[in-house]
PDB file of N, CA and C in Angstrom:
ATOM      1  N   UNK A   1      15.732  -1.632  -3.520  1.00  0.00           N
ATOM      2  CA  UNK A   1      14.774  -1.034  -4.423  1.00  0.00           C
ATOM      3  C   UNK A   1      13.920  -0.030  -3.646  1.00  0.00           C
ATOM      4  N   UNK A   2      13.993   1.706  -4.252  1.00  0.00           N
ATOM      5  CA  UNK A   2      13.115   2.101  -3.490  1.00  0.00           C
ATOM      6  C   UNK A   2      11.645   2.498  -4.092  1.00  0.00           C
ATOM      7  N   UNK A   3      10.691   2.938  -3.376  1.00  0.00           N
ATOM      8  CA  UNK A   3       9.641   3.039  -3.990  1.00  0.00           C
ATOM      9  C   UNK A   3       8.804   4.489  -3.046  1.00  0.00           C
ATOM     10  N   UNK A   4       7.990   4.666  -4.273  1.00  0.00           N
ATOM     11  CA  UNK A   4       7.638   6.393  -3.406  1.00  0.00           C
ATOM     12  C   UNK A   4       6.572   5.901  -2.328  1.00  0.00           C
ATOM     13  N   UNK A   5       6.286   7.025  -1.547  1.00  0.00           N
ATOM     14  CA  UNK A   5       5.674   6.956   0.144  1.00  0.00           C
ATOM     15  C   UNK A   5       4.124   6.880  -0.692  1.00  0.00           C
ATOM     16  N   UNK A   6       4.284   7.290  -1.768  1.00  0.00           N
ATOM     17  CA  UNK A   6       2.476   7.147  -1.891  1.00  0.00           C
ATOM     18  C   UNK A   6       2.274   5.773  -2.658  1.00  0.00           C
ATOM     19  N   UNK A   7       3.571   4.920  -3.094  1.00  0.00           N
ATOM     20  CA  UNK A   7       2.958   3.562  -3.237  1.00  0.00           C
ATOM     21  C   UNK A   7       3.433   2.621  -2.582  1.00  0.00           C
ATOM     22  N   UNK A   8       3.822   2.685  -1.128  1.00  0.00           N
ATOM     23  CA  UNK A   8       4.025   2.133   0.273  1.00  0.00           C
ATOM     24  C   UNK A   8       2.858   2.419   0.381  1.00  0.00           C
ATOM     25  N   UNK A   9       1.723   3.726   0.356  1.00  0.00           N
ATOM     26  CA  UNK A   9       0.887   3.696   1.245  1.00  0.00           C
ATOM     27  C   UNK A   9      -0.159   3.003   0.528  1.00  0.00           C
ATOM     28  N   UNK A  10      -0.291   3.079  -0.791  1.00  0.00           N
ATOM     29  CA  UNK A  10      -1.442   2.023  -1.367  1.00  0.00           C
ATOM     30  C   UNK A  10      -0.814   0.792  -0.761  1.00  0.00           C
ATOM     31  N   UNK A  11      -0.064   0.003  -1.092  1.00  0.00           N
ATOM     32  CA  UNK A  11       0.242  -1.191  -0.620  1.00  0.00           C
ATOM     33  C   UNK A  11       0.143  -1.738   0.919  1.00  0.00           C
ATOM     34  N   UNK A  12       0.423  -0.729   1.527  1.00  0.00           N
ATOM     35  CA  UNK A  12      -0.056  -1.052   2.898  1.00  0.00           C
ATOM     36  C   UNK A  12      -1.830  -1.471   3.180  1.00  0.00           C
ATOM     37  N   UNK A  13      -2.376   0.027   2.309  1.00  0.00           N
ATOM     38  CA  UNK A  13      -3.611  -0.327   2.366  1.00  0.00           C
ATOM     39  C   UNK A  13      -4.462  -1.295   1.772  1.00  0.00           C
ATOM     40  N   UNK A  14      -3.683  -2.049   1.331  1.00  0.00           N
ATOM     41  CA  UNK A  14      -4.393  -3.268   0.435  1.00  0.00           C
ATOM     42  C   UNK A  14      -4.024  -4.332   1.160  1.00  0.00           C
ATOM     43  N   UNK A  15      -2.844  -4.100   2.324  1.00  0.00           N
ATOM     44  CA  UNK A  15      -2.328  -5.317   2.383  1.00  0.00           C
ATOM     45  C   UNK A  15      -3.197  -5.458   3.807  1.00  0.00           C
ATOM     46  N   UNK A  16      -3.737  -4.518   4.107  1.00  0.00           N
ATOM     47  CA  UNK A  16      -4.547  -4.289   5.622  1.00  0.00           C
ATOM     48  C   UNK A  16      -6.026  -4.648   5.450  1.00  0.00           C
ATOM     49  N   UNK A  17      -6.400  -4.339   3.731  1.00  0.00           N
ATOM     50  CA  UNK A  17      -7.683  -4.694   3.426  1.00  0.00           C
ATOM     51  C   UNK A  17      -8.573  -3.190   4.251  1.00  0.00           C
ATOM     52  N   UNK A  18      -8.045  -1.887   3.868  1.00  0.00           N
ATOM     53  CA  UNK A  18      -8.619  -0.821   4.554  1.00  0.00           C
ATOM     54  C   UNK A  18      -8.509   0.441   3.021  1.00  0.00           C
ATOM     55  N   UNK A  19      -8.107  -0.179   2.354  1.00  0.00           N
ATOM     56  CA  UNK A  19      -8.401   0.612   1.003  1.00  0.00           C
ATOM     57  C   UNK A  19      -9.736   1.226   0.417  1.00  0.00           C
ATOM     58  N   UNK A  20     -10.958   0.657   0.863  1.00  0.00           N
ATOM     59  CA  UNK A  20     -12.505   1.173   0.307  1.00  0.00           C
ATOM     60  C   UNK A  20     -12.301   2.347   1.436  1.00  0.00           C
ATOM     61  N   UNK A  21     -12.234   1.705   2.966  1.00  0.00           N
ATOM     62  CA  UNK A  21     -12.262   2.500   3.891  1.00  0.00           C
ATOM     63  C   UNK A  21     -11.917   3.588   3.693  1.00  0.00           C
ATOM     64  N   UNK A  22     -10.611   3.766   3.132  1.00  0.00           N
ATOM     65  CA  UNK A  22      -9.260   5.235   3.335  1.00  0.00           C
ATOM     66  C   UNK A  22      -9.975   6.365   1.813  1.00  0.00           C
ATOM     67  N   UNK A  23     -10.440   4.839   0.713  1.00  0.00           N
ATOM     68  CA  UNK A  23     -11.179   5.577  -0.202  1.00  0.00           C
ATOM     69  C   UNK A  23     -12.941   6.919   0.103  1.00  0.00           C
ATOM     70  N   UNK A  24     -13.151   5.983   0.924  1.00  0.00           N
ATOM     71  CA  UNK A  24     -14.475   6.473   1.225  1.00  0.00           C
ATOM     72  C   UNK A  24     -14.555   7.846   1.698  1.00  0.00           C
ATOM     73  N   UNK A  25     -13.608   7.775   2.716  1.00  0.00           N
ATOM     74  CA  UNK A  25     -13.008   9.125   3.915  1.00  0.00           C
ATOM     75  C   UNK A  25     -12.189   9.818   3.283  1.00  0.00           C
ATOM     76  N   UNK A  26     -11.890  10.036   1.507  1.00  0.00           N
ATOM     77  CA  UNK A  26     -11.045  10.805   0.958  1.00  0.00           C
ATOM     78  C   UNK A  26     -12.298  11.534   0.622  1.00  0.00           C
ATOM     79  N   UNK A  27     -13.180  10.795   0.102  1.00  0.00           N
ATOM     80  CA  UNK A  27     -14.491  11.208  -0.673  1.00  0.00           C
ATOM     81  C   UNK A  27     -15.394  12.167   0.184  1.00  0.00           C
ATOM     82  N   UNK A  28     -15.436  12.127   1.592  1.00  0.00           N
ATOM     83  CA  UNK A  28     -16.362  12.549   2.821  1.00  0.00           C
ATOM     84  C   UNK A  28     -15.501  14.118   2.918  1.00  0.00           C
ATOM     85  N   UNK A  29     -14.351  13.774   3.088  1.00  0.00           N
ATOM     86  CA  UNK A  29     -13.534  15.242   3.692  1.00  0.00           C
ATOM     87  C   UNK A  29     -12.966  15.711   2.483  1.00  0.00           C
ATOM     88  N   UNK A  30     -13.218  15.383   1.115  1.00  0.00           N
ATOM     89  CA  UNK A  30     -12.952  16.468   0.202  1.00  0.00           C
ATOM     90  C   UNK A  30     -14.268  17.081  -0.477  1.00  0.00           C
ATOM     91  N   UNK A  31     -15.538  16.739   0.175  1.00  0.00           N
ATOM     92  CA  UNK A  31     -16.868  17.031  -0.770  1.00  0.00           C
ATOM     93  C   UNK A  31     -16.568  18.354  -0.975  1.00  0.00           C
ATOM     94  N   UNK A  32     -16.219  19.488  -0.873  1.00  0.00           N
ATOM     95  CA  UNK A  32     -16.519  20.895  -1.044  1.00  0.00           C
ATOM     96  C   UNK A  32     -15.192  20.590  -2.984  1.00  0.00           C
ATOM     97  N   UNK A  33     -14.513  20.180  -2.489  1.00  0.00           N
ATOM     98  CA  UNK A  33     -13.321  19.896  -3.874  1.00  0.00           C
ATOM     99  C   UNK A  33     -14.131  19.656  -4.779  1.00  0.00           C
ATOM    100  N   UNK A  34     -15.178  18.033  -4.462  1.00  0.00           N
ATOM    101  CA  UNK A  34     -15.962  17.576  -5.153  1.00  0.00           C
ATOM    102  C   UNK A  34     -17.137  18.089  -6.261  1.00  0.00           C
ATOM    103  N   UNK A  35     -17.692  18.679  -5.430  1.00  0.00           N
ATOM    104  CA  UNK A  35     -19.540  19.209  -5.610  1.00  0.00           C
ATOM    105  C   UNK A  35     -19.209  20.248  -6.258  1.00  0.00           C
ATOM    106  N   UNK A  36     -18.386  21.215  -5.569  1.00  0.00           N
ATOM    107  CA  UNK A  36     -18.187  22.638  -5.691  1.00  0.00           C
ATOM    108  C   UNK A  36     -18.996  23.525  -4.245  1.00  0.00           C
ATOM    109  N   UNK A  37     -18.527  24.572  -4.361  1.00  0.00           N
ATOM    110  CA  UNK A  37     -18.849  25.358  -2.930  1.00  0.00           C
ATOM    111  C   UNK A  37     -20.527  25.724  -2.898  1.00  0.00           C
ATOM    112  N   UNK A  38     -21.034  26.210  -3.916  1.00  0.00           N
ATOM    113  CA  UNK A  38     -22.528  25.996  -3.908  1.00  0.00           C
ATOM    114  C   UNK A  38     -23.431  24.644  -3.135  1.00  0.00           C
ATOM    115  N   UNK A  39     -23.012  23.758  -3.701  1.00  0.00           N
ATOM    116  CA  UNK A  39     -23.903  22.848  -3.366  1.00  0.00           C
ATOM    117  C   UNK A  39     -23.486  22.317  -1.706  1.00  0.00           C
ATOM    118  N   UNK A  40     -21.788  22.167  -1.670  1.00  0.00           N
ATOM    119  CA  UNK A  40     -21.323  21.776  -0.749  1.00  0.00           C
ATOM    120  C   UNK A  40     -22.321  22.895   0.559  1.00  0.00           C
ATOM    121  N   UNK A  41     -22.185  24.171   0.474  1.00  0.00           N
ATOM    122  CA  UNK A  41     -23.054  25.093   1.422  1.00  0.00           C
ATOM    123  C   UNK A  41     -24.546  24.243   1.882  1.00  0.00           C
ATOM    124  N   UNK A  42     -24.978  23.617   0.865  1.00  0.00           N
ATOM    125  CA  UNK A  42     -26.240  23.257   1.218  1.00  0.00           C
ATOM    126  C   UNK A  42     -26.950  21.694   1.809  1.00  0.00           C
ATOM    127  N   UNK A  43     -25.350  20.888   1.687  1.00  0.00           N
ATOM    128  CA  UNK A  43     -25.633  19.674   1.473  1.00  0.00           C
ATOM    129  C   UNK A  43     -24.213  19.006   2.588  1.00  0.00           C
ATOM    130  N   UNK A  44     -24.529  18.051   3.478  1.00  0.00           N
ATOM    131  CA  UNK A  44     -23.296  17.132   4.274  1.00  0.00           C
ATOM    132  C   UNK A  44     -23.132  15.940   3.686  1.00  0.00           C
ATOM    133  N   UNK A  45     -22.116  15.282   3.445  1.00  0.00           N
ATOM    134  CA  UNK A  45     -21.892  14.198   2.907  1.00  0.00           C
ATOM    135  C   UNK A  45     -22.106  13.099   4.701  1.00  0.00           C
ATOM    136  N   UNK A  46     -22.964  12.277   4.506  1.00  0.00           N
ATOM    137  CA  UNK A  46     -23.056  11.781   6.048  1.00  0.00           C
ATOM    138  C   UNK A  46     -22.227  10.497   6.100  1.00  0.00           C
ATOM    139  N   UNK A  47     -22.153   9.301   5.424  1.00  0.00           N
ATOM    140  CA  UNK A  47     -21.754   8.597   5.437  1.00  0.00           C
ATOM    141  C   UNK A  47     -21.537   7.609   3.887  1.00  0.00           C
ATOM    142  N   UNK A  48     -20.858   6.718   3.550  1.00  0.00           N
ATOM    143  CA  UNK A  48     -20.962   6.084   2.838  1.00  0.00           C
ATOM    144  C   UNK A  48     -20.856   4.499   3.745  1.00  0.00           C
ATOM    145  N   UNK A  49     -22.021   3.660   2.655  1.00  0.00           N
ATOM    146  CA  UNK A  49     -21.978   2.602   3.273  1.00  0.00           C
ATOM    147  C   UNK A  49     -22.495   1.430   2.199  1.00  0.00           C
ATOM    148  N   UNK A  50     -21.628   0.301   1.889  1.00  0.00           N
ATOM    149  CA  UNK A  50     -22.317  -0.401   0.631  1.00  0.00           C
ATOM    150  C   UNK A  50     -22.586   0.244  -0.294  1.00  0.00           C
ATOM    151  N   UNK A  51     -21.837   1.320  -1.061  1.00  0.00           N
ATOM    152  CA  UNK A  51     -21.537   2.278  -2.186  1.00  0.00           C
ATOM    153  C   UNK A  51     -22.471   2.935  -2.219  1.00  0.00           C
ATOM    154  N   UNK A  52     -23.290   3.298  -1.169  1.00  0.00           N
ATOM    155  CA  UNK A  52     -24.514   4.216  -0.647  1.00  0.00           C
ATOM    156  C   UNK A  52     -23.640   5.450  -0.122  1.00  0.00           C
ATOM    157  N   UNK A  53     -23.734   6.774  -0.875  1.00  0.00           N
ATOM    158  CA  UNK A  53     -23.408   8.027  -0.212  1.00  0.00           C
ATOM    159  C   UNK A  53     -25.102   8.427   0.505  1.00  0.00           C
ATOM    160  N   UNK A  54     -24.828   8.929   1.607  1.00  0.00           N
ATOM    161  CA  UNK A  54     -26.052   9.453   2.491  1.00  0.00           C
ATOM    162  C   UNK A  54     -25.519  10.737   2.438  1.00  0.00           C
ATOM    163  N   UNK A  55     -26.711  11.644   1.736  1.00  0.00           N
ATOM    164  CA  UNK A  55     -26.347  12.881   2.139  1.00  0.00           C
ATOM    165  C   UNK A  55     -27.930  14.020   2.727  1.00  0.00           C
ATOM    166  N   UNK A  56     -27.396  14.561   3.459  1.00  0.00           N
ATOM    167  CA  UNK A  56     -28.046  15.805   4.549  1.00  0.00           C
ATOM    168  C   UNK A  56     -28.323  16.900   3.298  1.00  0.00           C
ATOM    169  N   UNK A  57     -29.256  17.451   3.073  1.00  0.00           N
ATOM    170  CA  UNK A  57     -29.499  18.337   2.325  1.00  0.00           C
ATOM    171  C   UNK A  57     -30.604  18.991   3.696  1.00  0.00           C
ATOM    172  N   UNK A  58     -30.169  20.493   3.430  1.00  0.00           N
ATOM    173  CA  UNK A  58     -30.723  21.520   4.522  1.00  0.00           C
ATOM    174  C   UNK A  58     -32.137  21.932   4.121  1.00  0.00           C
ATOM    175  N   UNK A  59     -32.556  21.308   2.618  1.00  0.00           N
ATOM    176  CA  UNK A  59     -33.853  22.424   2.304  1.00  0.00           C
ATOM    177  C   UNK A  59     -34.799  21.422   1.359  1.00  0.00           C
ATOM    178  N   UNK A  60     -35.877  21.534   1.775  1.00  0.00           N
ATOM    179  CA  UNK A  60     -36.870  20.812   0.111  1.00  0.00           C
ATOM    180  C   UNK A  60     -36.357  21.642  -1.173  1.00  0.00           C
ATOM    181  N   UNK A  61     -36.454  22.750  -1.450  1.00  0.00           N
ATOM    182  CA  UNK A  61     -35.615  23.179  -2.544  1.00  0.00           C
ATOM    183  C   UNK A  61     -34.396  22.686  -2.792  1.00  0.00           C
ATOM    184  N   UNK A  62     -33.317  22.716  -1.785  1.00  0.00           N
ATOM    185  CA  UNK A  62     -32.208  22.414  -2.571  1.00  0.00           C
ATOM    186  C   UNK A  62     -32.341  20.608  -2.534  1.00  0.00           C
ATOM    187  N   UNK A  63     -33.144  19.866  -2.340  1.00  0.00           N
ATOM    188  CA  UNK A  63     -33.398  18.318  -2.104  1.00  0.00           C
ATOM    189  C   UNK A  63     -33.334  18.368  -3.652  1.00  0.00           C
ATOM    190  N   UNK A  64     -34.662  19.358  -4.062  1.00  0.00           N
ATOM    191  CA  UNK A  64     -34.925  18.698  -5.476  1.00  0.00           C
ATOM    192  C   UNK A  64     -34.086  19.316  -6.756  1.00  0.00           C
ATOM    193  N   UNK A  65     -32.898  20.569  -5.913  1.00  0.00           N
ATOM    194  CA  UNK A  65     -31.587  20.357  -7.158  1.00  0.00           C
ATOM    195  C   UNK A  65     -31.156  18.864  -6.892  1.00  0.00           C
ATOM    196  N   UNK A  66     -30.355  18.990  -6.238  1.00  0.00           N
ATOM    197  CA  UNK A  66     -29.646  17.294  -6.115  1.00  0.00           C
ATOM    198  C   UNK A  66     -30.459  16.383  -6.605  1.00  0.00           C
ATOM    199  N   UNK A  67     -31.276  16.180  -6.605  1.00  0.00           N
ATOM    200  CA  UNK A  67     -32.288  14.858  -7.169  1.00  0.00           C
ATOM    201  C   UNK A  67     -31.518  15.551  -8.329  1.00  0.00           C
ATOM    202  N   UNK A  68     -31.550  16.548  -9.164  1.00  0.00           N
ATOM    203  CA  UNK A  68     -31.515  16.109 -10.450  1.00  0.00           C
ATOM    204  C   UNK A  68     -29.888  16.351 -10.880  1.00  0.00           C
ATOM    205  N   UNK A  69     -29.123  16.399  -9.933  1.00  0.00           N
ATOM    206  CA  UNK A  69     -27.544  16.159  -9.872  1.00  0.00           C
ATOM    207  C   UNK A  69     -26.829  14.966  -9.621  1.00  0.00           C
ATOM    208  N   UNK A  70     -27.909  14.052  -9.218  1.00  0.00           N
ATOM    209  CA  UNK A  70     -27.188  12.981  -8.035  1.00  0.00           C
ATOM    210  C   UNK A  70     -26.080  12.327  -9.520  1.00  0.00           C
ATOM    211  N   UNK A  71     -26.897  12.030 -10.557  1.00  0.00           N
ATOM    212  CA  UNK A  71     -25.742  11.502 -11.578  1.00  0.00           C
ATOM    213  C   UNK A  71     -24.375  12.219 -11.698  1.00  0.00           C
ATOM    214  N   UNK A  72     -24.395  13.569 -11.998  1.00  0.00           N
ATOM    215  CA  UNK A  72     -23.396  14.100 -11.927  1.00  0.00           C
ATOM    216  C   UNK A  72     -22.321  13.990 -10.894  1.00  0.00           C
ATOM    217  N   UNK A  73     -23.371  13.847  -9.572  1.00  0.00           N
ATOM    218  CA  UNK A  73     -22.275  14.062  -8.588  1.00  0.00           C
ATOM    219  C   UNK A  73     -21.354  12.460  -8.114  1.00  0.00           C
ATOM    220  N   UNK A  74     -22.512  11.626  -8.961  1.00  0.00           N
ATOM    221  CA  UNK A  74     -21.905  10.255  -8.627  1.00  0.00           C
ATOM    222  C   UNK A  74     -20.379  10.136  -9.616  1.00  0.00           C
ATOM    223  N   UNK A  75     -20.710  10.402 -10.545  1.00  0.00           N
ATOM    224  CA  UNK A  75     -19.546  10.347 -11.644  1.00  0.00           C
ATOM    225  C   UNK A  75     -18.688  11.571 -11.481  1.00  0.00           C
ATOM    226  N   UNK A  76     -18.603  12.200 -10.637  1.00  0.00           N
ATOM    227  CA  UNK A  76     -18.096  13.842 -10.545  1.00  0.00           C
ATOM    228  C   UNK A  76     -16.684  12.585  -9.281  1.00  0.00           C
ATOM    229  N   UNK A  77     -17.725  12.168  -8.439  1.00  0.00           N
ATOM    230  CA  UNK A  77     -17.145  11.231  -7.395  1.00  0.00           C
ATOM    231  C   UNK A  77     -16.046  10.344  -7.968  1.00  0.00           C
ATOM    232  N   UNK A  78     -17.004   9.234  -8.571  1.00  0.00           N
ATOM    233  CA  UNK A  78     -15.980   8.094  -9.323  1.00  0.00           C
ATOM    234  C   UNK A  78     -14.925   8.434  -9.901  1.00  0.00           C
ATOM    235  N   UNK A  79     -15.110   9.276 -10.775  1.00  0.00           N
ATOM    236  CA  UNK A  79     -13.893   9.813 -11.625  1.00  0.00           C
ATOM    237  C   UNK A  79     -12.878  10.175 -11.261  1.00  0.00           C
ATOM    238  N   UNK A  80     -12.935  11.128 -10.219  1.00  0.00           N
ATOM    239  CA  UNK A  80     -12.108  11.542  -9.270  1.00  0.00           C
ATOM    240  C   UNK A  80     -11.128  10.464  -8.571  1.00  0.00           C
ATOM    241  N   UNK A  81     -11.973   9.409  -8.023  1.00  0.00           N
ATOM    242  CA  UNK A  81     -11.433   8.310  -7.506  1.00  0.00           C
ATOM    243  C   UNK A  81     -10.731   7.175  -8.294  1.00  0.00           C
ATOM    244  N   UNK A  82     -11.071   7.350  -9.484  1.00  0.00           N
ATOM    245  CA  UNK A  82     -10.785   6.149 -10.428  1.00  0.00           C
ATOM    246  C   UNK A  82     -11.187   4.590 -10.187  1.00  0.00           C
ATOM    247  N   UNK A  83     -12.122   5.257  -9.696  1.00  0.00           N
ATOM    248  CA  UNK A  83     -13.213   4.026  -9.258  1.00  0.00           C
ATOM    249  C   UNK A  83     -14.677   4.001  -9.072  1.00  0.00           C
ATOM    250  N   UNK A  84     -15.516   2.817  -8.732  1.00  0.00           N
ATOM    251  CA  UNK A  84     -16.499   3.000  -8.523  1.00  0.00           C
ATOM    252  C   UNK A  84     -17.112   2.940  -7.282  1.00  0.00           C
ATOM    253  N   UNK A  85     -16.779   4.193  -6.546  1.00  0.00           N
ATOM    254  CA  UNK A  85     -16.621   4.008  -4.880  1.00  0.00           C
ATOM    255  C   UNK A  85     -18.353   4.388  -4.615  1.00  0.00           C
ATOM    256  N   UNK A  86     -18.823   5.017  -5.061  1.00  0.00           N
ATOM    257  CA  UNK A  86     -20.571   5.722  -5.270  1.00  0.00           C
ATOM    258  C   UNK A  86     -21.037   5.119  -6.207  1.00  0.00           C
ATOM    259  N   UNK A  87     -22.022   3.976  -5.511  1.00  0.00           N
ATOM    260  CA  UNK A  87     -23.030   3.523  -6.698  1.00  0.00           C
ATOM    261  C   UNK A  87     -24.765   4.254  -6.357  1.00  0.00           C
ATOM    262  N   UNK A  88     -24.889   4.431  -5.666  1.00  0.00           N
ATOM    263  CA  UNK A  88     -26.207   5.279  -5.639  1.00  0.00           C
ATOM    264  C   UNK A  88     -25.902   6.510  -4.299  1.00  0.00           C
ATOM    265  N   UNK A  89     -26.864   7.201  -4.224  1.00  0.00           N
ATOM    266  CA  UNK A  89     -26.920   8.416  -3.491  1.00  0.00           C
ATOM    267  C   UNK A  89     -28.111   8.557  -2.708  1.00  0.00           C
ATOM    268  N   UNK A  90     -28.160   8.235  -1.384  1.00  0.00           N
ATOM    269  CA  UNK A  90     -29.708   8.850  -0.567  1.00  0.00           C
ATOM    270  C   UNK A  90     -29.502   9.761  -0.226  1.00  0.00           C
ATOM    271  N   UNK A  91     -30.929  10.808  -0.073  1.00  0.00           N
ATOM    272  CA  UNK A  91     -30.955  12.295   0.222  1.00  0.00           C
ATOM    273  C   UNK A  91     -31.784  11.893   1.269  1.00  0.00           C
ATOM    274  N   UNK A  92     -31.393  13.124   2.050  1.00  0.00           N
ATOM    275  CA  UNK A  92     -32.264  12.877   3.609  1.00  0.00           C
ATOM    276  C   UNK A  92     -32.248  14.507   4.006  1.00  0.00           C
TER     277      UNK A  92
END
Protein backbone atom coordinates (compact mmCIF):
# COMPACT_ATOMS: atom_id res chain seq x y z
CA UNK A 1 0.00 0.00 0.00
CA UNK A 2 1.41 3.24 -0.98
CA UNK A 3 0.81 6.50 0.51
CA UNK A 4 1.90 10.16 -0.48
CA UNK A 5 5.30 11.75 1.16
CA UNK A 6 3.07 14.42 2.68
CA UNK A 7 1.05 11.80 4.67
CA UNK A 8 4.27 9.81 5.76
CA UNK A 9 5.26 13.12 6.90
CA UNK A 10 2.15 13.95 9.07
CA UNK A 11 2.36 10.52 10.46
CA UNK A 12 5.79 10.59 11.31
CA UNK A 13 5.10 13.77 13.00
CA UNK A 14 2.53 12.56 15.22
CA UNK A 15 4.19 9.52 15.78
CA UNK A 16 7.36 11.63 17.19
CA UNK A 17 4.85 13.88 19.06
CA UNK A 18 6.68 17.04 17.11
CA UNK A 19 3.54 18.08 15.16
CA UNK A 20 2.61 21.57 17.30
CA UNK A 21 6.40 22.01 16.95
CA UNK A 22 6.70 21.59 12.88
CA UNK A 23 3.15 23.51 13.13
CA UNK A 24 4.43 26.47 14.95
CA UNK A 25 7.74 26.92 12.65
CA UNK A 26 5.39 26.76 9.51
CA UNK A 27 3.57 29.73 11.12
CA UNK A 28 7.09 31.76 12.13
CA UNK A 29 8.76 31.35 8.52
CA UNK A 30 5.67 31.97 6.49
CA UNK A 31 4.48 35.35 8.44
CA UNK A 32 5.06 37.65 5.36
CA UNK A 33 2.38 34.79 3.37
CA UNK A 34 0.41 35.34 6.50
CA UNK A 35 -0.01 39.13 7.57
CA UNK A 36 0.75 40.38 4.18
CA UNK A 37 3.94 42.46 3.24
CA UNK A 38 2.79 45.71 4.98
CA UNK A 39 2.54 44.64 8.28
CA UNK A 40 5.10 41.81 7.93
CA UNK A 41 7.75 45.13 7.13
CA UNK A 42 6.88 46.33 10.50
CA UNK A 43 6.43 43.50 12.75
CA UNK A 44 8.84 39.87 13.67
CA UNK A 45 7.02 36.99 14.58
CA UNK A 46 9.47 36.05 17.77
CA UNK A 47 8.32 33.02 19.09
CA UNK A 48 5.34 30.96 19.83
CA UNK A 49 4.94 29.41 23.11
CA UNK A 50 1.71 27.88 24.93
CA UNK A 51 -0.40 29.25 21.87
CA UNK A 52 1.23 32.65 22.75
CA UNK A 53 2.55 34.30 19.36
CA UNK A 54 5.25 37.02 20.65
CA UNK A 55 5.59 39.52 18.28
CA UNK A 56 8.40 42.55 17.80
CA UNK A 57 6.63 45.46 16.44
CA UNK A 58 9.33 48.31 15.41
CA UNK A 59 7.08 51.41 16.33
CA UNK A 60 4.33 52.77 19.00
CA UNK A 61 2.35 53.58 15.89
CA UNK A 62 2.47 50.52 14.20
CA UNK A 63 1.97 48.69 18.05
CA UNK A 64 -1.38 50.33 18.05
CA UNK A 65 -2.37 49.03 14.29
CA UNK A 66 -1.82 45.49 15.47
CA UNK A 67 -3.59 45.95 18.73
CA UNK A 68 -6.45 46.42 16.61
CA UNK A 69 -5.52 43.44 14.10
CA UNK A 70 -4.37 40.95 16.56
CA UNK A 71 -8.00 39.15 15.92
CA UNK A 72 -7.58 39.12 12.43
CA UNK A 73 -4.24 38.01 12.44
CA UNK A 74 -5.04 35.24 14.95
CA UNK A 75 -7.74 33.74 12.68
CA UNK A 76 -5.81 34.88 9.44
CA UNK A 77 -3.20 32.22 11.39
CA UNK A 78 -5.63 29.42 12.48
CA UNK A 79 -7.33 29.15 9.37
CA UNK A 80 -4.51 28.78 7.46
CA UNK A 81 -3.41 26.02 9.74
CA UNK A 82 -6.65 24.33 10.25
CA UNK A 83 -6.17 24.67 13.63
CA UNK A 84 -5.97 26.41 16.68
CA UNK A 85 -2.22 26.90 16.82
CA UNK A 86 -2.60 31.01 18.08
CA UNK A 87 -4.67 31.52 20.98
CA UNK A 88 -3.56 34.98 22.01
CA UNK A 89 -0.87 37.42 20.67
CA UNK A 90 1.81 39.59 22.82
CA UNK A 91 3.19 42.73 21.31
CA UNK A 92 6.49 43.85 22.48
Amino acid sequence: MAISLGKALEKMLKKFDIKDKYDENITLNNWEGLVGKTIATHTEPRKIKNGRLYIKVDSPSWRNQILFQKDYIKERINNEMNKNVIKEIILR
